[in-house]
N, C-alpha and C. Protein backbone atom coordinates (compact mmCIF):
# COMPACT_ATOMS: atom_id res chain seq x y z
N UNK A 1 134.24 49.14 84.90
CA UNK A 1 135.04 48.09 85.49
C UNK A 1 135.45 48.51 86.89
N UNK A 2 135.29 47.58 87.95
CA UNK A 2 135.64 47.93 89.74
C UNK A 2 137.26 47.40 89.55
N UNK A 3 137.32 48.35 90.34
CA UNK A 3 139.14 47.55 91.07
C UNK A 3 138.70 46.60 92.00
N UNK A 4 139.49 45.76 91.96
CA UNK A 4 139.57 44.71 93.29
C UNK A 4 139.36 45.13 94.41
N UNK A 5 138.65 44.95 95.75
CA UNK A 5 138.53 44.89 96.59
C UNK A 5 139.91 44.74 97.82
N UNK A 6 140.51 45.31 98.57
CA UNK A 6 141.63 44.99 99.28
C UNK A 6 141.58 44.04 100.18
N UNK A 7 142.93 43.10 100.57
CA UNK A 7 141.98 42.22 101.30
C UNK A 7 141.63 41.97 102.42
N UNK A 8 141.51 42.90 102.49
CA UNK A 8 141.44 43.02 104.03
C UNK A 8 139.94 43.83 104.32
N UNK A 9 138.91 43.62 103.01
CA UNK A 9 138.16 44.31 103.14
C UNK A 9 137.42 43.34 102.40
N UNK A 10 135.65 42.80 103.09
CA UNK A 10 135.11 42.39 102.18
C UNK A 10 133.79 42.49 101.55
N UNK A 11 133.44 42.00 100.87
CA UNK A 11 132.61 42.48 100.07
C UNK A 11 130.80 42.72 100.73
N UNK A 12 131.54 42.04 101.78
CA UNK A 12 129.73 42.13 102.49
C UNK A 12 130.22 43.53 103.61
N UNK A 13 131.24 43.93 104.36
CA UNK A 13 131.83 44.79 104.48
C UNK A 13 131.43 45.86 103.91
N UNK A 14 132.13 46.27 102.77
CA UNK A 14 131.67 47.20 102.22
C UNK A 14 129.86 47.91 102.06
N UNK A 15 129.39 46.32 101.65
CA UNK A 15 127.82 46.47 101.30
C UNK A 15 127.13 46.59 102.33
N UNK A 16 128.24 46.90 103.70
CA UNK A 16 127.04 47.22 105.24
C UNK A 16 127.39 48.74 105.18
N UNK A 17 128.56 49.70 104.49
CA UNK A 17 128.72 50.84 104.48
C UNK A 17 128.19 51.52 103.62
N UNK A 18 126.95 51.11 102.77
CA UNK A 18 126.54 51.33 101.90
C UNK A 18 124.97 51.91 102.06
N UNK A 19 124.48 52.65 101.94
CA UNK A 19 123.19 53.11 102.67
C UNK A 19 122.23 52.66 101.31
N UNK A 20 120.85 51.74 101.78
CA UNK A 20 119.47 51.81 101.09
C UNK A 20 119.55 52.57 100.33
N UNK A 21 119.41 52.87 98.93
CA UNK A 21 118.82 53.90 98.35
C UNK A 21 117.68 53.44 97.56
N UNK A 22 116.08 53.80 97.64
CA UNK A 22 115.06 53.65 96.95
C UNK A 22 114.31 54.26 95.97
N UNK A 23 114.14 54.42 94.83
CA UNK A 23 113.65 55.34 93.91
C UNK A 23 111.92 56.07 94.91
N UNK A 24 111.52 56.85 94.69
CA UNK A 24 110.62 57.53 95.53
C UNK A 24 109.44 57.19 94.43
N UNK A 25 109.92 56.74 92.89
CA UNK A 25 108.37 55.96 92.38
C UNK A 25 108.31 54.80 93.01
N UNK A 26 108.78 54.45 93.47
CA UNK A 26 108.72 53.08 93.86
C UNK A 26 107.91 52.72 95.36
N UNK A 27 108.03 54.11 96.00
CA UNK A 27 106.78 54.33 97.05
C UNK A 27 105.76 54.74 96.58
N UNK A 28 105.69 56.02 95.47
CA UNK A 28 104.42 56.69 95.15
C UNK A 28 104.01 55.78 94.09
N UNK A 29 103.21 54.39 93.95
CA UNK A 29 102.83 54.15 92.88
C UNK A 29 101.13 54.34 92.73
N UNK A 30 100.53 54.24 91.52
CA UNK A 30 99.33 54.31 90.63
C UNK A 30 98.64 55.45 91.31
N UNK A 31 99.50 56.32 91.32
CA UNK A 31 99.44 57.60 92.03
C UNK A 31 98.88 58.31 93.33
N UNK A 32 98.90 57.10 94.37
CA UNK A 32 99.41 57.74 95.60
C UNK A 32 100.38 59.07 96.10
N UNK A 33 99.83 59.82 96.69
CA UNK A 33 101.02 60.69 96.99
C UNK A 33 101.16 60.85 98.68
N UNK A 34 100.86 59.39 98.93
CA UNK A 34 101.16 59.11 100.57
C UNK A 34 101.12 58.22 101.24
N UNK A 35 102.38 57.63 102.03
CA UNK A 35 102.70 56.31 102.45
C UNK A 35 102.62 56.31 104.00
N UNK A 36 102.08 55.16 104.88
CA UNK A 36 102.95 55.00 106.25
C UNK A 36 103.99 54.53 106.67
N UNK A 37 104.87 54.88 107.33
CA UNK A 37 106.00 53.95 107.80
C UNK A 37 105.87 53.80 108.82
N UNK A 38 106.19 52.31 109.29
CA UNK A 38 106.33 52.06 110.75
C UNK A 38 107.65 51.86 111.20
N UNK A 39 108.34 52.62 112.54
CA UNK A 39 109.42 52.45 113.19
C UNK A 39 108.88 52.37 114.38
N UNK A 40 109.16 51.22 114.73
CA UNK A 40 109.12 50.71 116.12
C UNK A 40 107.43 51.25 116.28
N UNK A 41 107.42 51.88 117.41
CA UNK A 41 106.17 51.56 117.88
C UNK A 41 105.12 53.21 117.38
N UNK A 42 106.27 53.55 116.56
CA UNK A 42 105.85 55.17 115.74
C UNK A 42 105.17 54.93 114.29
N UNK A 43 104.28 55.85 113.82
CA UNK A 43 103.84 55.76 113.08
C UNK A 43 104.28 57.04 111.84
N UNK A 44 104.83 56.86 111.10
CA UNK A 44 104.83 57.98 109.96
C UNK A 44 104.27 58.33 109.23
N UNK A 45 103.74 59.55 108.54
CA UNK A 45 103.36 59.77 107.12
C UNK A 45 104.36 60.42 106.16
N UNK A 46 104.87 59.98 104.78
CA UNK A 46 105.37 60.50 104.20
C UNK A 46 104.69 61.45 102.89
N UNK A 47 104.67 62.60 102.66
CA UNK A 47 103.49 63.11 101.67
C UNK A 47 104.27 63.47 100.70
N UNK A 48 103.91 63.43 99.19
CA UNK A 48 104.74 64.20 98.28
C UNK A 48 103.74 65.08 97.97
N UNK A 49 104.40 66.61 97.58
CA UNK A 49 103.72 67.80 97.53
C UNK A 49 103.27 68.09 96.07
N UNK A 50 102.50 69.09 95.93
CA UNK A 50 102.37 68.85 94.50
C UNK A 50 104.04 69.99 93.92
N UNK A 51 104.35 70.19 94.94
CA UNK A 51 105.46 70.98 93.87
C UNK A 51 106.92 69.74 93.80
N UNK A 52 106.36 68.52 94.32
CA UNK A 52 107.45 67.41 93.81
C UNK A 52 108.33 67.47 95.27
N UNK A 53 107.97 67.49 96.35
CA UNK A 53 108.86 67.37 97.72
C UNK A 53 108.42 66.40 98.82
N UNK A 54 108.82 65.98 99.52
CA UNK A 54 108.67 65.12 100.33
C UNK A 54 108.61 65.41 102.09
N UNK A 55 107.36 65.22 102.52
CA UNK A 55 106.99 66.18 103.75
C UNK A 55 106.87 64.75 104.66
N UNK A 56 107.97 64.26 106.08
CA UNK A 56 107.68 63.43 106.75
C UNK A 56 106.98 64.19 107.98
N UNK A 57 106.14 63.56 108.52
CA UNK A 57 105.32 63.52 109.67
C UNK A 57 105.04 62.40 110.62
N UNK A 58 105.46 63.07 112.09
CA UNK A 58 105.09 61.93 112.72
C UNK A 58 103.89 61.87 113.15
């Protein structure tokens, strides 16, 4: 159960102080173990290792 919210605080408020969080199966699926991301005009690779870690590269 949440406590109420104060009111001076609201609920979309809060949910902008709130950071993305994504499960990492949810990038690596049908067993990929490597994604691109694009930021702006950069290109990423994200690799998962076989010892289960996550190696970004630009």
């Amino acid at each position: 159960m949440n406590a109420p919210l104060p009111s001076n605080v609201s609920s979309a408020t809060l949910a902008s102080r709130v950071p993305l969080a994504l499960d990492s199966r949810q990038l690596f699926q049908n067993g990929q173990r490597q994604v691109e991301i694009l930021h702006g005009e950069a290109r990423y690779s994200l690799r998962l290792t076989q010892t289960n870690k996550l190696i970004l590269t630009k």
